[in-house]
N, C-alpha and C. Protein backbone atom coordinates (compact mmCIF):
# COMPACT_ATOMS: atom_id res chain seq x y z
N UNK A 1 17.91 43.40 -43.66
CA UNK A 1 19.30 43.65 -43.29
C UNK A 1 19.47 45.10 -42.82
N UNK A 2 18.51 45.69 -43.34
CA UNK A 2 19.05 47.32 -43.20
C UNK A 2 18.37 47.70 -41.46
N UNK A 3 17.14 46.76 -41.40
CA UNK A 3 16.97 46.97 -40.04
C UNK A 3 17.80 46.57 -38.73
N UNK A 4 18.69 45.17 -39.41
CA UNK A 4 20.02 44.91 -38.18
C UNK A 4 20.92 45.72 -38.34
N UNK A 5 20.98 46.38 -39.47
CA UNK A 5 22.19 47.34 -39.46
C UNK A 5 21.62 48.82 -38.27
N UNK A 6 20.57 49.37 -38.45
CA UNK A 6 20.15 50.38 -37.89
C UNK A 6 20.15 49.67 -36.37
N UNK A 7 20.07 48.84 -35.82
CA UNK A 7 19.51 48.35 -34.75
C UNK A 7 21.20 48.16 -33.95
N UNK A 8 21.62 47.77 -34.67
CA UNK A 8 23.29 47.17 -34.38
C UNK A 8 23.72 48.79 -34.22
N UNK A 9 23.59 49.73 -34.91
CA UNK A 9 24.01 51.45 -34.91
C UNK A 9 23.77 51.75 -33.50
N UNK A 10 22.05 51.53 -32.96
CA UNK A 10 21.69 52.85 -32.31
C UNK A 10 22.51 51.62 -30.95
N UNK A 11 22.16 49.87 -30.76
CA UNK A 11 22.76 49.59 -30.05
C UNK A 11 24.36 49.87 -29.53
N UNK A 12 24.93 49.78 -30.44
CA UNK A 12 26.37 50.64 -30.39
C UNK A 12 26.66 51.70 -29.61
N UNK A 13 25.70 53.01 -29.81
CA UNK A 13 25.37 54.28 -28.97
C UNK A 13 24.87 54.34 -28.09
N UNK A 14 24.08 53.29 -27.41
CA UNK A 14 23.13 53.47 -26.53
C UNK A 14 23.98 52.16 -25.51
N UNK A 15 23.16 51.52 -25.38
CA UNK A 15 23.55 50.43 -24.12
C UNK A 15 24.43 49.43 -24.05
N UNK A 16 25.23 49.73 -25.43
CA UNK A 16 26.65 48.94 -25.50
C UNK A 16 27.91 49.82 -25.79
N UNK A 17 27.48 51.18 -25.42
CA UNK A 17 28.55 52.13 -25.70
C UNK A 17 29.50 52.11 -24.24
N UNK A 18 30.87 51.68 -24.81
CA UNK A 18 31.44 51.50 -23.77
C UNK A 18 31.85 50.49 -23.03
N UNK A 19 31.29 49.35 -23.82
CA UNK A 19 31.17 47.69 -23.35
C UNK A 19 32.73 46.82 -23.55
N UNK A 20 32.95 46.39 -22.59
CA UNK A 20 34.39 45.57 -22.61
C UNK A 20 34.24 44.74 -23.34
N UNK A 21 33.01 43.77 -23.43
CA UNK A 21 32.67 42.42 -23.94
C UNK A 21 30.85 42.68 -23.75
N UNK A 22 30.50 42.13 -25.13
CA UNK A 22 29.26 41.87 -25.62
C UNK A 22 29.01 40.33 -26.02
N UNK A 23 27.81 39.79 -25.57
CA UNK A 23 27.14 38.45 -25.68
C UNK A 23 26.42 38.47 -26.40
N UNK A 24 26.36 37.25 -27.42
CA UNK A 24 24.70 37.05 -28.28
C UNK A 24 24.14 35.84 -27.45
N UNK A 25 23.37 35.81 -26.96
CA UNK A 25 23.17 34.43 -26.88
C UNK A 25 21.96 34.05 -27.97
N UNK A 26 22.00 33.18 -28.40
CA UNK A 26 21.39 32.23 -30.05
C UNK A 26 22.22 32.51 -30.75
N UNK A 27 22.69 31.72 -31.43
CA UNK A 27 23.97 31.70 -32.59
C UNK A 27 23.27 30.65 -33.91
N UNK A 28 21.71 30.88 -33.77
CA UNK A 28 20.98 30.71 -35.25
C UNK A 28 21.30 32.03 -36.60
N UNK A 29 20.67 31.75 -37.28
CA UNK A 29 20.49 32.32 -38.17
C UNK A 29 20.77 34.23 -38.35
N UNK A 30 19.34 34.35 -37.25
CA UNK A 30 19.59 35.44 -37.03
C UNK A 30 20.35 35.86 -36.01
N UNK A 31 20.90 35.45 -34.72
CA UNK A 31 22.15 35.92 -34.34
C UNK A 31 23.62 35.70 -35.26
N UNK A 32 23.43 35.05 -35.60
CA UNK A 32 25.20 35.54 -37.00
C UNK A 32 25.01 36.78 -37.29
N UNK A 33 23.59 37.04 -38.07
CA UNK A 33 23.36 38.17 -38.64
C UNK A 33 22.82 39.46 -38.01
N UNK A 34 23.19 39.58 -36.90
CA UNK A 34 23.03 40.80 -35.99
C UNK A 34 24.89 40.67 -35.37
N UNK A 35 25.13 39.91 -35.30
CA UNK A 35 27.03 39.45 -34.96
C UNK A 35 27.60 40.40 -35.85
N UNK A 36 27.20 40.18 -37.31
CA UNK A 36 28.08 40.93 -37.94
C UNK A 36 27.90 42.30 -38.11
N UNK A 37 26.37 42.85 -38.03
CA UNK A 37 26.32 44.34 -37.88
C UNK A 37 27.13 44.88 -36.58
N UNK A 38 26.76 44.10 -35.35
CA UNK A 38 27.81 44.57 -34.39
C UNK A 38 28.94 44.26 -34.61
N UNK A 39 30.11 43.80 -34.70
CA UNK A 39 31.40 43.56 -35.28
C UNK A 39 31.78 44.97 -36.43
N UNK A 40 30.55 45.26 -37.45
CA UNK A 40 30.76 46.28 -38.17
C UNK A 40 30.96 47.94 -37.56
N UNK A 41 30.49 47.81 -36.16
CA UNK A 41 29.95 48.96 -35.26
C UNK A 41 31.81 48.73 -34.47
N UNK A 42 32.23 47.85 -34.31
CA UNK A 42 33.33 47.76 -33.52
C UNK A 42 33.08 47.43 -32.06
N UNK A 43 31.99 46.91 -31.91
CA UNK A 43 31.32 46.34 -30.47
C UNK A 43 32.43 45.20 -30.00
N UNK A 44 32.81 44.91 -29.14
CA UNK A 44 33.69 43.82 -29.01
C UNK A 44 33.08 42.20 -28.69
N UNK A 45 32.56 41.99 -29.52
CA UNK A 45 31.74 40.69 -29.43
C UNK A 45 32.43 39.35 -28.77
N UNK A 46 32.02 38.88 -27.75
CA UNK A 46 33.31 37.88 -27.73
C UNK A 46 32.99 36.37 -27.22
N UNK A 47 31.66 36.04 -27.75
CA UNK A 47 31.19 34.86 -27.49
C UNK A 47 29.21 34.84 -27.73
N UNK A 48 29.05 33.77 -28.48
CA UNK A 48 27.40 33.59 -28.74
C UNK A 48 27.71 32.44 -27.75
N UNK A 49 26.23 32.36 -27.01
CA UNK A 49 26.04 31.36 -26.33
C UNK A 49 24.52 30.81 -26.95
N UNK A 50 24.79 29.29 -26.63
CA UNK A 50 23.46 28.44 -27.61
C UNK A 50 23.56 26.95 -26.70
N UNK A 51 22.33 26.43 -26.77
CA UNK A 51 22.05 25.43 -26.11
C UNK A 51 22.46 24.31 -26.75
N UNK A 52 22.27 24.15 -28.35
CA UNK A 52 22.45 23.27 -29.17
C UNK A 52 23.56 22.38 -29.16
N UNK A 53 24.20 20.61 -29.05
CA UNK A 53 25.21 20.81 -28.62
C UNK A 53 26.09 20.63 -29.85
N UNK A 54 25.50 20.33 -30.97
CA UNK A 54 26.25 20.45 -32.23
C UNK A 54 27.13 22.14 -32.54
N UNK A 55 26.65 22.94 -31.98
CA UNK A 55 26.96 24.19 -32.03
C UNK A 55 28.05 24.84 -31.01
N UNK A 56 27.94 24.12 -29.80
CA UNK A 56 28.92 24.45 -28.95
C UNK A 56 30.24 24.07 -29.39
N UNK A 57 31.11 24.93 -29.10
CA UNK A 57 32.27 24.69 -29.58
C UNK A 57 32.99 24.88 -30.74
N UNK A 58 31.90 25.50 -31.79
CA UNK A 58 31.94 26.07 -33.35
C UNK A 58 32.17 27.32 -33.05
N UNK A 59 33.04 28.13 -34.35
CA UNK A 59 33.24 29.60 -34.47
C UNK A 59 32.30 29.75 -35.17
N UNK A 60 31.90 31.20 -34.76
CA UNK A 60 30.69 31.70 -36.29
C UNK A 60 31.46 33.11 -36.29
N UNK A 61 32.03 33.46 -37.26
CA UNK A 61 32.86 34.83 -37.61
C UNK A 61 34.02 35.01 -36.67
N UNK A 62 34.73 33.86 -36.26
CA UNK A 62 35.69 33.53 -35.71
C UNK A 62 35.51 34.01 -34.27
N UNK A 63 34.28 33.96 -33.56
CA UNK A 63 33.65 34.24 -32.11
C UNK A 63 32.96 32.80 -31.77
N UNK A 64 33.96 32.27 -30.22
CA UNK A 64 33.38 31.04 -30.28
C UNK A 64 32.21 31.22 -29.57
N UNK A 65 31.00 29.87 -30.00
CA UNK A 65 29.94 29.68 -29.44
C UNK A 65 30.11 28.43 -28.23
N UNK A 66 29.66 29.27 -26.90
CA UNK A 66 29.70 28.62 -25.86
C UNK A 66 28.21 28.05 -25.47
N UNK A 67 28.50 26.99 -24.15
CA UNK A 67 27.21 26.89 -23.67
C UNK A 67 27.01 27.93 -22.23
N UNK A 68 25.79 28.04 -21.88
CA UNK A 68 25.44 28.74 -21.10
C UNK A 68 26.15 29.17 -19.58
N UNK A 69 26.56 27.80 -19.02
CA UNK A 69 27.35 27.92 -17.67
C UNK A 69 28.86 28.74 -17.95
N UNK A 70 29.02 28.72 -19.39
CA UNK A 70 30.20 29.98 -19.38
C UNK A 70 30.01 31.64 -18.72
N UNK A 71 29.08 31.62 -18.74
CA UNK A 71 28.64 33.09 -18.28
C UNK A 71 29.15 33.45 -16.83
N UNK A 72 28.70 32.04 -16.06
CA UNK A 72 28.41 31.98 -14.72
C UNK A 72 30.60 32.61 -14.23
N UNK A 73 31.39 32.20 -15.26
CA UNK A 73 32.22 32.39 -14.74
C UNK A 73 32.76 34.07 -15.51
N UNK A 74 31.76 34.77 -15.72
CA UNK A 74 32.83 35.89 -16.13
C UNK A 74 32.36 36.79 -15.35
N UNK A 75 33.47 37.68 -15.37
CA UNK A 75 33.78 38.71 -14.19
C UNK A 75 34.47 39.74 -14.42
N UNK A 76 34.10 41.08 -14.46
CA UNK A 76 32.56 41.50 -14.76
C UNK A 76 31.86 40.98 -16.04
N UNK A 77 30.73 40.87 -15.59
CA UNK A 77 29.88 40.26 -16.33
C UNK A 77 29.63 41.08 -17.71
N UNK A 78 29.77 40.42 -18.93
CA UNK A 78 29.07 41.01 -20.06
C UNK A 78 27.72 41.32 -20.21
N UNK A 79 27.59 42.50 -21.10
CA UNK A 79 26.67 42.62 -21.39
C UNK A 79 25.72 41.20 -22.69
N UNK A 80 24.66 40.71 -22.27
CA UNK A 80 24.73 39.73 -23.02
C UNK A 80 23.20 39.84 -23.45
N UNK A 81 22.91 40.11 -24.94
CA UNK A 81 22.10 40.25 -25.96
C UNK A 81 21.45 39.15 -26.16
N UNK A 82 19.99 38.81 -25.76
CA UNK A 82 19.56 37.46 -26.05
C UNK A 82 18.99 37.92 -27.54
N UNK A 83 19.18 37.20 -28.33
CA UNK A 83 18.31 36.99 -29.77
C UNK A 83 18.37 35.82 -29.96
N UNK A 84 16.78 35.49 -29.09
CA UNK A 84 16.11 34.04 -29.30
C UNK A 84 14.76 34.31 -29.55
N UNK A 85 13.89 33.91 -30.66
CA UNK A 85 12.95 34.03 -31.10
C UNK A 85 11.81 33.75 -30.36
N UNK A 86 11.82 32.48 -29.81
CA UNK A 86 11.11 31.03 -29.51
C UNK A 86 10.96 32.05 -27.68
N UNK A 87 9.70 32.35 -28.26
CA UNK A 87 9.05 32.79 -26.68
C UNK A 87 9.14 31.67 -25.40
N UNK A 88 8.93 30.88 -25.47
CA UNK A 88 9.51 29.53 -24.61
C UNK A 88 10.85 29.62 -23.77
N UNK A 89 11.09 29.94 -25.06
CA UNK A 89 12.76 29.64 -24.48
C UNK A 89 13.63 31.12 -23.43
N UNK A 90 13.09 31.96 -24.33
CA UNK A 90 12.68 33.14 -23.47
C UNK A 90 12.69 33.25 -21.96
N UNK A 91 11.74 32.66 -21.26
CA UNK A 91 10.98 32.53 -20.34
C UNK A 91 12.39 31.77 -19.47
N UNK A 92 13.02 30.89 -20.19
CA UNK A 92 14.08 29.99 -19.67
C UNK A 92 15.44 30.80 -19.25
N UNK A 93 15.80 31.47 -20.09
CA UNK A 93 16.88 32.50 -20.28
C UNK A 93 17.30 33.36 -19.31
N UNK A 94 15.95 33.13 -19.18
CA UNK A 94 15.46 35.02 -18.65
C UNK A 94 15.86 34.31 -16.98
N UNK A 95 15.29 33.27 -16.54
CA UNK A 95 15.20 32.59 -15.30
C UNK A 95 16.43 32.01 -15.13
N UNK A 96 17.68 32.20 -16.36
CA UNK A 96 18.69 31.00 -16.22
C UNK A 96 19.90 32.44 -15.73
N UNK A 97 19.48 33.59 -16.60
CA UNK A 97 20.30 34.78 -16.28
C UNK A 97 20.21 35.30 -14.66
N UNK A 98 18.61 35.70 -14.35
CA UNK A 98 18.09 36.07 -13.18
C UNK A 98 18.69 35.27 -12.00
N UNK A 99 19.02 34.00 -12.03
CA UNK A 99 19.52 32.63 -10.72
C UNK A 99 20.86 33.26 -10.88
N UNK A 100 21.38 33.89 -12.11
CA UNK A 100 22.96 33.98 -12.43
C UNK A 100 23.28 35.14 -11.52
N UNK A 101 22.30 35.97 -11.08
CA UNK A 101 22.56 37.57 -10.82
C UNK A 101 23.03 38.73 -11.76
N UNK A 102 22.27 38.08 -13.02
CA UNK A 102 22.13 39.21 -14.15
C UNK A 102 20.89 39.83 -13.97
N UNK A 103 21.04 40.99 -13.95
CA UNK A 103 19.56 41.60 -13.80
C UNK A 103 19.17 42.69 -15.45
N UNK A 104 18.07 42.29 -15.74
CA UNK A 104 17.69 42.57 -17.01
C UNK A 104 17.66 44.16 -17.16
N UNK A 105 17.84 44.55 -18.42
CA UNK A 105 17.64 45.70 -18.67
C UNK A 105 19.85 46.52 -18.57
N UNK A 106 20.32 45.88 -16.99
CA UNK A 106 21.73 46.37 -17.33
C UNK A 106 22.52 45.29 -17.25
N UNK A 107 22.38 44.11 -17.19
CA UNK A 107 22.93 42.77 -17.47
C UNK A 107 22.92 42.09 -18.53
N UNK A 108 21.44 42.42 -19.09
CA UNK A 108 20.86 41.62 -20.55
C UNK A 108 19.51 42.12 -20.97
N UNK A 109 19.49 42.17 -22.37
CA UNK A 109 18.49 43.13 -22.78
C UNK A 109 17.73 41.62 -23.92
N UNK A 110 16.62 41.58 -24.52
CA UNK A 110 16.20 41.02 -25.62
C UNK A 110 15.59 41.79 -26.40
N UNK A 111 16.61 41.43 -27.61
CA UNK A 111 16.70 42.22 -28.71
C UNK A 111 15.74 42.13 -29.63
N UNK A 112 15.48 40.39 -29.80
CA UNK A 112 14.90 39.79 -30.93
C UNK A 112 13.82 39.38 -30.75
């Protein structure tokens, strides 16, 4: 915990300082629990996105979890935090953001 807390800190200062709206995308386990260190930072969190479809459409810390084609409609685009474990899926993300015209590093970073 103390390492999402430090991680959620320096993110705060560094490449989300200043952010209108912040993205998790995975709304497992460990994205709740990086949600709430940012929320603690005052980051303006304002949507996990997850593939799962039992999950779409659920609040997790009263931030709803969307599916992915939500992205496609925001403007300007959030900054959006992948914390997805599953190297696989990764690879998917990364190619689902890139078609989006998110470009990594100031569009979307992976955290996890």
């Amino acid at each position: 915990e103390n390492f999402l807390r430090a991680k959620a800190h320096y993110l705060a200062r560094g490449p989300l300082k200043d952010r209108d709206a912040v993205i998790v995308w995975g709304a497992g386990m460990m994205g709740r629990r990086l949600s709430k260190q940012l929320q603690n930072n005052e980051l303006p969190l304002v949507a996990f996105v997850d593939i799962d479809p039992k999950k779409i459409g659920q609040r997790i810390n009263k931030i709803p979890v969307v599916d992915p084609d939500w992205l496609l409609q925001r403007h300007p685009k959030p900054l959006v935090l992948v914390y997805v474990r599953n190297h696989g899926a990764r690879a998917g993300i990364q190619t689902f953001l890139e078609e989006a015209d998110y470009q990594r590093g100031r569009d979307f970073l992976f955290i996890g």
